[in-house]
C-alpha atoms as a PDB file:
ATOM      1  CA  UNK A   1      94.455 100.691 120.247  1.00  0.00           C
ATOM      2  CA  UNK A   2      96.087  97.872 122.380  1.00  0.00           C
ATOM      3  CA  UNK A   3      99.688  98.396 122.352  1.00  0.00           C
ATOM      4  CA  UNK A   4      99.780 101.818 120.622  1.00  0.00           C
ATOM      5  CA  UNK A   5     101.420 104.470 122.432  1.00  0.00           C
ATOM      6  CA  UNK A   6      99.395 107.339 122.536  1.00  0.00           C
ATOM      7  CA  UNK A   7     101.191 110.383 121.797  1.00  0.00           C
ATOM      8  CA  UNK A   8     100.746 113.381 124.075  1.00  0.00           C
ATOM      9  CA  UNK A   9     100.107 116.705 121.940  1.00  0.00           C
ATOM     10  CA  UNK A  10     101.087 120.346 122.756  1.00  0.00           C
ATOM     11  CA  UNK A  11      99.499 122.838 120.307  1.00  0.00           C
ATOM     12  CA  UNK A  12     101.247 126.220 120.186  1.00  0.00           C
ATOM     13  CA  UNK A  13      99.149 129.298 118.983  1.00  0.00           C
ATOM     14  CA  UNK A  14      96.000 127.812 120.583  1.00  0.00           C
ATOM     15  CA  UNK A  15      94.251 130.661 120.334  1.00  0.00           C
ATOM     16  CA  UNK A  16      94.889 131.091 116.547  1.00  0.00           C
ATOM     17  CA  UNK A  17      93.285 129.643 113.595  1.00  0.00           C
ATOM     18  CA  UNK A  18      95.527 126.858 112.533  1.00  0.00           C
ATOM     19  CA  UNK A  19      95.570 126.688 115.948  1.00  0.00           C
ATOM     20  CA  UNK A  20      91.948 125.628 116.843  1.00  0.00           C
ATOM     21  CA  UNK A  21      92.162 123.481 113.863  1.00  0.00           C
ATOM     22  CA  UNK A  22      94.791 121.381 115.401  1.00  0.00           C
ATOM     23  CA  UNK A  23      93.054 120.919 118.396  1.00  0.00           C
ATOM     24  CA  UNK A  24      90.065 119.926 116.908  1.00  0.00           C
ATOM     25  CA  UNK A  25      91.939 117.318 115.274  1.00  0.00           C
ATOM     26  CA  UNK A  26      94.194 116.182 118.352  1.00  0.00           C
ATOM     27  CA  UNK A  27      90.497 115.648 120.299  1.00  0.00           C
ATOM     28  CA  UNK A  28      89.220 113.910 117.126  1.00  0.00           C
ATOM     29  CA  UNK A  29      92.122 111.545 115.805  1.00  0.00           C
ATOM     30  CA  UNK A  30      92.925 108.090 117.398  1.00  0.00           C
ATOM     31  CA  UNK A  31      96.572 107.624 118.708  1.00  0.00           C
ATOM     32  CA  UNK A  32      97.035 111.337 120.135  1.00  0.00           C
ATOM     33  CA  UNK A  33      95.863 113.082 123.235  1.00  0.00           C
ATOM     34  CA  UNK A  34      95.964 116.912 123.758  1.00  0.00           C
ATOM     35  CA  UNK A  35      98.189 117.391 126.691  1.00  0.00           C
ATOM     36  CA  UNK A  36      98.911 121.269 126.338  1.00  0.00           C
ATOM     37  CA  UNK A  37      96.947 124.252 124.647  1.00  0.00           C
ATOM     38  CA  UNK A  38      99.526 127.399 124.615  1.00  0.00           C
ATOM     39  CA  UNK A  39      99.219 130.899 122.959  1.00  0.00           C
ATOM     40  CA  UNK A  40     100.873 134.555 124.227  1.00  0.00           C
ATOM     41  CA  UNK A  41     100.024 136.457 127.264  1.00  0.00           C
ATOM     42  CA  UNK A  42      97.143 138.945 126.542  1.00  0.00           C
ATOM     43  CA  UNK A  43      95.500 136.493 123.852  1.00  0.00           C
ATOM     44  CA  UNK A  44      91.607 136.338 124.855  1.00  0.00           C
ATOM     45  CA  UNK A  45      92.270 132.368 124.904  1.00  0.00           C
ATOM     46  CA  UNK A  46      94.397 132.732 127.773  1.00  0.00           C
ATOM     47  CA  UNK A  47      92.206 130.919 130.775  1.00  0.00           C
ATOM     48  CA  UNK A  48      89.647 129.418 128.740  1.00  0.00           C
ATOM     49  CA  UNK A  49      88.758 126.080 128.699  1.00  0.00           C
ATOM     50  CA  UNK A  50      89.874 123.974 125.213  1.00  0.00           C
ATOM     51  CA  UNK A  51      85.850 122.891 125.236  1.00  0.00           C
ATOM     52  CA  UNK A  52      84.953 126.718 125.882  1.00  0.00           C
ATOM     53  CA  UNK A  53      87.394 127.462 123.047  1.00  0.00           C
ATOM     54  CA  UNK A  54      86.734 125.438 119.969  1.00  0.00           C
ATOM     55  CA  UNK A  55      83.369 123.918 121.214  1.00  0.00           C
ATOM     56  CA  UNK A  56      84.269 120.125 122.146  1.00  0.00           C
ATOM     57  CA  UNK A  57      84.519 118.496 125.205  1.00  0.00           C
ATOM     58  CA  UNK A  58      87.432 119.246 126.850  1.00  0.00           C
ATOM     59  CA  UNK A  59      88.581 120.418 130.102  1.00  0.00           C
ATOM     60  CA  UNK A  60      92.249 121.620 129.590  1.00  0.00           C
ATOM     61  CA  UNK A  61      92.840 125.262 129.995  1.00  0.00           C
ATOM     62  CA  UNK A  62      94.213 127.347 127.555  1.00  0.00           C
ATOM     63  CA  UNK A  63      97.913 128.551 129.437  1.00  0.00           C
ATOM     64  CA  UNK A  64     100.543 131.322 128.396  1.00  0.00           C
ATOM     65  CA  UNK A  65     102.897 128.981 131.035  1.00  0.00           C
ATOM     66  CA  UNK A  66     105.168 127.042 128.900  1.00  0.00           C
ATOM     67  CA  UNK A  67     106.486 124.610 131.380  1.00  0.00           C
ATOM     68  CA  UNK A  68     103.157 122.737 130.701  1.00  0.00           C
ATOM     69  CA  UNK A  69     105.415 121.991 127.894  1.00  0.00           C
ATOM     70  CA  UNK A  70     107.224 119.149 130.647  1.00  0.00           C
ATOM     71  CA  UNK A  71     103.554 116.814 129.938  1.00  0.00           C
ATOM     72  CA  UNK A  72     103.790 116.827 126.790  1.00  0.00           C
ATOM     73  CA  UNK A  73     105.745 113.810 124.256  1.00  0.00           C
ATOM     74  CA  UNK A  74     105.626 116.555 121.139  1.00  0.00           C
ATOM     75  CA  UNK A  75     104.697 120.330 120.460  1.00  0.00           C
ATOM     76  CA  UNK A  76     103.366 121.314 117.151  1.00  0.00           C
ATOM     77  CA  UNK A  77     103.841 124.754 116.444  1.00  0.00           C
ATOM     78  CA  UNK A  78     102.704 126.898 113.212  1.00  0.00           C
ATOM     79  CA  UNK A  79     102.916 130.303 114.923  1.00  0.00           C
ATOM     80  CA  UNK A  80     105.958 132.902 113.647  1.00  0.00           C
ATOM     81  CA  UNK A  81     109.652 132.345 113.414  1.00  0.00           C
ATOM     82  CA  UNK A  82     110.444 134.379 116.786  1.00  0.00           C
ATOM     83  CA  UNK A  83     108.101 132.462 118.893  1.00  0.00           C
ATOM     84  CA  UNK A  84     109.190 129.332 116.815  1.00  0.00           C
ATOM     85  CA  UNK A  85     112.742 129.775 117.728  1.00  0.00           C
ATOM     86  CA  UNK A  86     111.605 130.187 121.469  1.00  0.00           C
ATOM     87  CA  UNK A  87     109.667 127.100 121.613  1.00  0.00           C
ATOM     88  CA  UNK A  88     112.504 125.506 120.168  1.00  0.00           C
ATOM     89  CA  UNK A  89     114.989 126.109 122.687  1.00  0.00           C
ATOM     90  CA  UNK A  90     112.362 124.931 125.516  1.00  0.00           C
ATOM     91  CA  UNK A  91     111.401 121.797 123.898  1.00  0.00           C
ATOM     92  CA  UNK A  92     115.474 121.647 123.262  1.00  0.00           C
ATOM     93  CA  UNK A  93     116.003 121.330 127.231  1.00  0.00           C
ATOM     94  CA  UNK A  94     112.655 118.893 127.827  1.00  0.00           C
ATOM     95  CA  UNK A  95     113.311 117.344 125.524  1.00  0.00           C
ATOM     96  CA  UNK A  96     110.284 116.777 123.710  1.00  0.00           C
ATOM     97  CA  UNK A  97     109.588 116.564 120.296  1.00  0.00           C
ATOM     98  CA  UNK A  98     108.433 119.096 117.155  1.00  0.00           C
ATOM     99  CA  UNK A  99     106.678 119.094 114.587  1.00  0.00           C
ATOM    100  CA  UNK A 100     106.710 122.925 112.714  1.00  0.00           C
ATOM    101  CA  UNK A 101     104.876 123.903 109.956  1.00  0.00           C
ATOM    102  CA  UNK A 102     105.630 128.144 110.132  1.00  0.00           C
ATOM    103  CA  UNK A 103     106.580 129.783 107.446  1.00  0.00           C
ATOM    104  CA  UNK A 104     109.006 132.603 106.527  1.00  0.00           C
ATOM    105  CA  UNK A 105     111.983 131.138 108.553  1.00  0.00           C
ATOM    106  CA  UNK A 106     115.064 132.472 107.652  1.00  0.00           C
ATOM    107  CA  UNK A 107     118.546 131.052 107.399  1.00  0.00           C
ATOM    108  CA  UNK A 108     119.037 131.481 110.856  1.00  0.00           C
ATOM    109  CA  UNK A 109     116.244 130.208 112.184  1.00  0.00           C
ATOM    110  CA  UNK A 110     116.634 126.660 110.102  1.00  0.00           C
ATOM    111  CA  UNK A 111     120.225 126.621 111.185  1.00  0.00           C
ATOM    112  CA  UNK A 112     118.656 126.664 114.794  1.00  0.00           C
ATOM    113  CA  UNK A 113     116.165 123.779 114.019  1.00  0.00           C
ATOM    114  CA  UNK A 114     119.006 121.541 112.541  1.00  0.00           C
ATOM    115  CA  UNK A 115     121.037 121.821 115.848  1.00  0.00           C
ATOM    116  CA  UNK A 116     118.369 121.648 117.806  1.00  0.00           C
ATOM    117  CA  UNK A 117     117.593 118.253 115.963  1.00  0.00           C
ATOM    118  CA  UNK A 118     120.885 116.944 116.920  1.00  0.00           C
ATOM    119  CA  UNK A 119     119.540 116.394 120.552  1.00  0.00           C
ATOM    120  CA  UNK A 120     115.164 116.164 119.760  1.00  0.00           C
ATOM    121  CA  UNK A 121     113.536 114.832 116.730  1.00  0.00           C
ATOM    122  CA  UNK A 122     112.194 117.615 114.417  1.00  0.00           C
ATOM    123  CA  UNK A 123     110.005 117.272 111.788  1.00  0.00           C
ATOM    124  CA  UNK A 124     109.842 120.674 109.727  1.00  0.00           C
ATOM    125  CA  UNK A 125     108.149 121.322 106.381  1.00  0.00           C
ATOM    126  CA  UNK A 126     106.709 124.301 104.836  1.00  0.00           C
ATOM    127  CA  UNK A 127     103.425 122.414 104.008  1.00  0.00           C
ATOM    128  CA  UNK A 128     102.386 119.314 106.261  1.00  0.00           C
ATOM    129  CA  UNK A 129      99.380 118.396 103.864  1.00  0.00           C
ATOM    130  CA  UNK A 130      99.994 114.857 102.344  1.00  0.00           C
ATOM    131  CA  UNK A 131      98.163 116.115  99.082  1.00  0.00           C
ATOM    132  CA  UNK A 132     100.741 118.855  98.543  1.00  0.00           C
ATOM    133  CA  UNK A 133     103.820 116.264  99.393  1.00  0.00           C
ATOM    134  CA  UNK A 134     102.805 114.144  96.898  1.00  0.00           C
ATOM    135  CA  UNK A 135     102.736 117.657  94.245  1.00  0.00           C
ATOM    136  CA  UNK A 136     106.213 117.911  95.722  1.00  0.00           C
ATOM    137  CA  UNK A 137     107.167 114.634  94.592  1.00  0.00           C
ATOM    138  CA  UNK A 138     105.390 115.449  90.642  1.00  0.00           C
ATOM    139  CA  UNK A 139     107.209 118.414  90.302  1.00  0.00           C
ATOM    140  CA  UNK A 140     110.309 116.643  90.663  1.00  0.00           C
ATOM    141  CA  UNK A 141     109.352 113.938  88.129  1.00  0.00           C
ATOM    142  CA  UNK A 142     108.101 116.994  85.461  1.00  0.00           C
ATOM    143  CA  UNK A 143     111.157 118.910  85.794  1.00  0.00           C
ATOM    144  CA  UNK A 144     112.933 116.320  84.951  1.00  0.00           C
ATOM    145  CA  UNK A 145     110.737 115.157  82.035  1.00  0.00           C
ATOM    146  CA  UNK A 146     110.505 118.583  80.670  1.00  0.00           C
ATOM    147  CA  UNK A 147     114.129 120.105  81.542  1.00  0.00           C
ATOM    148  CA  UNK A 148     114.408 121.667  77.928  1.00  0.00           C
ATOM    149  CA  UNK A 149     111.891 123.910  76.162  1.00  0.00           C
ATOM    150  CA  UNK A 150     108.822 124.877  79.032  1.00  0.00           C
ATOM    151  CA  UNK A 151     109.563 127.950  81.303  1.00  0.00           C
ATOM    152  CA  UNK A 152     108.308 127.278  84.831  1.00  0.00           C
ATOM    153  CA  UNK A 153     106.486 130.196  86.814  1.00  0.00           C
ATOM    154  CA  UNK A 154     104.833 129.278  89.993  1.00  0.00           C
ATOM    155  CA  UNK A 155     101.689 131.040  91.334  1.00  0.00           C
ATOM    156  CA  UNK A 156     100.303 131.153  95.138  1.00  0.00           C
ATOM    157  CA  UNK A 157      97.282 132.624  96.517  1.00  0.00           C
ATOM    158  CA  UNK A 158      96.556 133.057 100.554  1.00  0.00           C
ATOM    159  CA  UNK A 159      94.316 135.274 102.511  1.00  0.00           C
ATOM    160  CA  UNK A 160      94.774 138.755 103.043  1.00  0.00           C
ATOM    161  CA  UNK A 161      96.408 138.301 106.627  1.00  0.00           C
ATOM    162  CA  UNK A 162      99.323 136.514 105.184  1.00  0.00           C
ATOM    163  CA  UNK A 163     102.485 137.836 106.284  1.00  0.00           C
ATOM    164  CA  UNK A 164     105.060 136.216 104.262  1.00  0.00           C
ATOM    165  CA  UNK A 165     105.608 136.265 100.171  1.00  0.00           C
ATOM    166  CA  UNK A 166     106.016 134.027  98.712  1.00  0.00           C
ATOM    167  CA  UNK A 167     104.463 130.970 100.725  1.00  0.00           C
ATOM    168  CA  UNK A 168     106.605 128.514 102.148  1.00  0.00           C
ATOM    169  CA  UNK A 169     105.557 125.987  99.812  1.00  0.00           C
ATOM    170  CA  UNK A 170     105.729 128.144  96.884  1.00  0.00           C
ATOM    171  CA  UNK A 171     109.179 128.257  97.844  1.00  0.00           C
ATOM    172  CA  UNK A 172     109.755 124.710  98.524  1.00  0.00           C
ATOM    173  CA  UNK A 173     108.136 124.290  95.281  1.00  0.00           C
ATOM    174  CA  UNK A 174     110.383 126.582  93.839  1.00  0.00           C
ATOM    175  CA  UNK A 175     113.289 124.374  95.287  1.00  0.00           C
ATOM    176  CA  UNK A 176     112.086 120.822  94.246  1.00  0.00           C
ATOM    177  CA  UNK A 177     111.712 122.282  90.777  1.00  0.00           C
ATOM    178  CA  UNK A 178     116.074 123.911  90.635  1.00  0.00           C
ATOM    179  CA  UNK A 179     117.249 121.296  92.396  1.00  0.00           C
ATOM    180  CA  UNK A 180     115.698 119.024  89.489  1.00  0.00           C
ATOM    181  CA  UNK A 181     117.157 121.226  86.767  1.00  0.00           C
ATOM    182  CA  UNK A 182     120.470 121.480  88.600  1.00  0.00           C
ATOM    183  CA  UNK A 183     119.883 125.571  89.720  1.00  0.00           C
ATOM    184  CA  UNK A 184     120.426 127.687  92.584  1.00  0.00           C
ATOM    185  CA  UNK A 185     116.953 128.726  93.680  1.00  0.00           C
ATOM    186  CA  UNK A 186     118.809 131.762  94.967  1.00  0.00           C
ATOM    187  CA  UNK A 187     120.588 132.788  91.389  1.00  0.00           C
ATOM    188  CA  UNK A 188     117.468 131.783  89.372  1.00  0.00           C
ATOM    189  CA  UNK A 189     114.323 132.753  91.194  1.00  0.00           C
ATOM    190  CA  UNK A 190     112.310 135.935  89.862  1.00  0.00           C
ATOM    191  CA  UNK A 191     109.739 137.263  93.007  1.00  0.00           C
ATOM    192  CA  UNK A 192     108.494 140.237  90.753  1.00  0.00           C
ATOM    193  CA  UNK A 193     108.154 141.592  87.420  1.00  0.00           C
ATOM    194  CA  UNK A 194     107.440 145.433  86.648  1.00  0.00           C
ATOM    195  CA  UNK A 195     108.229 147.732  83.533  1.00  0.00           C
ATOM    196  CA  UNK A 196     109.676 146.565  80.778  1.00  0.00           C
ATOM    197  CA  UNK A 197     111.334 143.966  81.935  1.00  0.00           C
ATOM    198  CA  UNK A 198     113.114 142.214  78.715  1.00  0.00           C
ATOM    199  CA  UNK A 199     112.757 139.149  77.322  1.00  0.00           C
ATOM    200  CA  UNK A 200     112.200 135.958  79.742  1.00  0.00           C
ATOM    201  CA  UNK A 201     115.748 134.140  80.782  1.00  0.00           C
ATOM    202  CA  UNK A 202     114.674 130.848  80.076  1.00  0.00           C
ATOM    203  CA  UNK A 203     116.795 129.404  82.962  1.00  0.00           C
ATOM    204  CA  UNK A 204     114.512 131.638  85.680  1.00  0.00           C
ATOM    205  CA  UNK A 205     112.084 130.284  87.897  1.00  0.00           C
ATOM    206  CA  UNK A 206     109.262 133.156  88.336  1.00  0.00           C
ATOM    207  CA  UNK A 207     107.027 133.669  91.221  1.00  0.00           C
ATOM    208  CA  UNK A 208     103.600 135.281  91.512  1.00  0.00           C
ATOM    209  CA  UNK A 209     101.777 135.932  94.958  1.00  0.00           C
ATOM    210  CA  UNK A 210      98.311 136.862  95.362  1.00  0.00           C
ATOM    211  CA  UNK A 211      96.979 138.003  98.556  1.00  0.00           C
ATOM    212  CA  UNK A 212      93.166 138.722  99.576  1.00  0.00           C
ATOM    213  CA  UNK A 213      89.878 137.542 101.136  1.00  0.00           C
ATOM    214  CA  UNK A 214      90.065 133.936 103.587  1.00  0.00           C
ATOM    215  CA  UNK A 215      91.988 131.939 100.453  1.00  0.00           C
ATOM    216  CA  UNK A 216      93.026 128.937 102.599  1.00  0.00           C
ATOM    217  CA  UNK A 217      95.824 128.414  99.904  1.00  0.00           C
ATOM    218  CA  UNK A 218      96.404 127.594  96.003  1.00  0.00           C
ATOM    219  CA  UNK A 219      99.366 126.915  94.482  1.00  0.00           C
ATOM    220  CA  UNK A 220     100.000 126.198  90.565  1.00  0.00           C
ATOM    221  CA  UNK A 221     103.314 125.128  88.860  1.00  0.00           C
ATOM    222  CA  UNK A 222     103.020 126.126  85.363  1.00  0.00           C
ATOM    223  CA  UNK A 223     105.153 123.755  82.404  1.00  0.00           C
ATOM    224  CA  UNK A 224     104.653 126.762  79.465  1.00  0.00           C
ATOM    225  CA  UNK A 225     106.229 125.067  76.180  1.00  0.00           C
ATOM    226  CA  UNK A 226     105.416 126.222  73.076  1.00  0.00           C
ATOM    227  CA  UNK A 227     101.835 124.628  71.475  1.00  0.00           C
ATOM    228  CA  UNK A 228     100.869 123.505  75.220  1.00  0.00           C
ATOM    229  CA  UNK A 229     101.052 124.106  79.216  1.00  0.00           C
ATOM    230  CA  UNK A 230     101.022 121.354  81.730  1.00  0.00           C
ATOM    231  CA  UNK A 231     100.126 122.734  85.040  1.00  0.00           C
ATOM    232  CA  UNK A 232     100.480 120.762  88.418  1.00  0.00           C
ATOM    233  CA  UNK A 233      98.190 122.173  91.113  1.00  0.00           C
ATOM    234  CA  UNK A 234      96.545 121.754  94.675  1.00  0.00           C
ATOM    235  CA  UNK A 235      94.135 124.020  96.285  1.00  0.00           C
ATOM    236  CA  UNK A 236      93.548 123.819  99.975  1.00  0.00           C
ATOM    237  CA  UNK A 237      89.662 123.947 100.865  1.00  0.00           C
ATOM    238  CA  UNK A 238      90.376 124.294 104.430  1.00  0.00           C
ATOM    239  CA  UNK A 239      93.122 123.550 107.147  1.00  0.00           C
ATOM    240  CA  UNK A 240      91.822 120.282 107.843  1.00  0.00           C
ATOM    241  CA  UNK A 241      94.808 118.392 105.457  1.00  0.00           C
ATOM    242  CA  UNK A 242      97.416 120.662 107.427  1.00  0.00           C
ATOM    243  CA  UNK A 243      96.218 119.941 110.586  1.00  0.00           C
ATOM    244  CA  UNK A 244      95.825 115.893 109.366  1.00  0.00           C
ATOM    245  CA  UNK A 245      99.537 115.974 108.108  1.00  0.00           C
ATOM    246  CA  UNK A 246     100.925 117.124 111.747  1.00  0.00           C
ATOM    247  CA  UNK A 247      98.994 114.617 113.402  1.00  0.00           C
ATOM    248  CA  UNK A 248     100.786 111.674 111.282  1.00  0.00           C
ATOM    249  CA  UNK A 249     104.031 113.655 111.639  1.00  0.00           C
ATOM    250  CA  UNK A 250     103.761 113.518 115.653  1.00  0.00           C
ATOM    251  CA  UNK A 251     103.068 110.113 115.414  1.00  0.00           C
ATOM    252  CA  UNK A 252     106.494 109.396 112.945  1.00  0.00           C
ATOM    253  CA  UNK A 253     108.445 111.276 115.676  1.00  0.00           C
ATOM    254  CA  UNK A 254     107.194 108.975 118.473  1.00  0.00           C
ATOM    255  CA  UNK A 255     109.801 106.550 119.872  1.00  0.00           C
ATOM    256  CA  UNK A 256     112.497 108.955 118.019  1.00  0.00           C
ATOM    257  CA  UNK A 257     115.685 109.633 120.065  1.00  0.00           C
ATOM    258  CA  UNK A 258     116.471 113.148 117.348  1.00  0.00           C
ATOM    259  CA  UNK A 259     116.864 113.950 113.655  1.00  0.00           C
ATOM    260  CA  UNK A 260     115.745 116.285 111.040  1.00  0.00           C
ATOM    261  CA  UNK A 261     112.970 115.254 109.069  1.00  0.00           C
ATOM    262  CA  UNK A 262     110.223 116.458 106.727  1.00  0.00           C
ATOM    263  CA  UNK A 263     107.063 115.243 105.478  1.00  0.00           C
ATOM    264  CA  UNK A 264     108.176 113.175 102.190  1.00  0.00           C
ATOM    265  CA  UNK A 265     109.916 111.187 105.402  1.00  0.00           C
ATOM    266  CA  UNK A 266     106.862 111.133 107.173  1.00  0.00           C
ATOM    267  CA  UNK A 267     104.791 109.842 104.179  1.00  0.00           C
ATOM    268  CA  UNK A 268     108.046 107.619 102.420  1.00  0.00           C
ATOM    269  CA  UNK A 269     108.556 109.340  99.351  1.00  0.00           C
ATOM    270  CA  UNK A 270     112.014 109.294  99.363  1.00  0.00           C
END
């Protein structure tokens, strides 16, 4: 690793789920070094060691201080849009760099990012797993190869303590596919259908969200034409690809002055 600079990690939401992931992956991949392990006051990681923790060797203590934020080159943060928009503004004025992968972030919120990335680089996406980029980039090729005739409905799954509907990516999904066709995601998505409902608008884009037991999360685009179906799919088996996505995000950022990007930047499918 002579002459690689090693990036220096801050996880946000230590104490979570994705959140152990990523620090399991920070202590395992080459070219990163955990430099900060944060979660809320009153979280029973608070105080812990990150080798206590997750079970690897590792000293650092878990803090609820986020001016531990000052040793670190880039925070990755997949906690909720409030605490999102907080880390934001503190990375804002250290200026270190992010790399966000929560979901359910309104208008608002993405407006913040975008300024924010005026002055830090920022790499946000609603999915960070290179496997689902790459579905990204299919959808756009199908929708363009089957603009006329197929009616497109896209289905998620997650675990029961999902908060959000539909998923991120569902919805990035959902905005790959109109922007392809030339729609408004906002004037052409359907999120529910109950009753009798009419005929389908072939011009829609439906949605269906299931919620329940530890699905990691599956997502299907369905092509239905008449006399056939081509479905696009990619089913997480864990959080391992998420966690592997922010790691090569963190490392696109390095040497980065600011900027918006996502993960088709990170990966070069532009």
């Amino acid at each position: 690793m002579s002459g690689i600079k090693v990036v220096r990690i801050g996880i946000a939401g230590a104490g979570g789920r994705m959140g152990r992931m990523l620090i399991e992956t920070v202590l395992k991949e080459e070219g990163v070094l955990l430099a900060g392990a944060f979660d809320v006051p009153g979280s029973p990681a608070i105080g812990k060691s990150v080798g206590e923790w997750v079970g690897m060797s590792c000293d650092l203590k878990i803090s609820d201080d986020l001016n531990g934020l000052s040793e670190c080159d880039c925070l990755i943060d997949f906690t909720r849009p409030q605490g999102t928009r907080e880390h934001l503004a503190l990375c804002r004025k250290l200026g270190v760099a992010m790399v966000i992968g929560t979901t359910g972030i309104e208008a608002e919120g993405k407006a913040a990012i975008a300024e924010a990335a005026k002055e830090i680089p920022v790499v946000f996406s609603p999915n960070m797993a290179v496997g689902v980029n790459l579905v990204f980039k299919l959808l756009d090729t199908a929708a363009h190869i089957l603009s006329q005739g197929y009616d497109i409905e896209i289905v998620e799954a997650h675990h029961r303590l999902k908060v959000d509907a539909p998923s991120g990516t569902a919805l990035r999904m959902g905005e790959v596919l109109a922007g392809a066709l030339g729609r408004d995601l906002k004037e052409c998505a359907i999120y529910g259908r109950e009753g009798v409902t009419g005929v389908r608008d072939p011009s829609t884009i439906g949605f269906a969200t299931v919620r329940g037991g530890d699905i990691i999360g599956d997502h299907t685009v369905m092509f239905c034409g008449i006399g056939e179906r081509v479905e696009i799919s990619h089913k997480a088996a864990s959080r391992m690809p998420y966690a592997l996505g922010s790691m090569r995000a963190a490392r696109f950022l390095a040497g980065r002055k600011n900027g918006l990007f996502d993960m088709q930047d990170v990966l070069g499918l532009r």
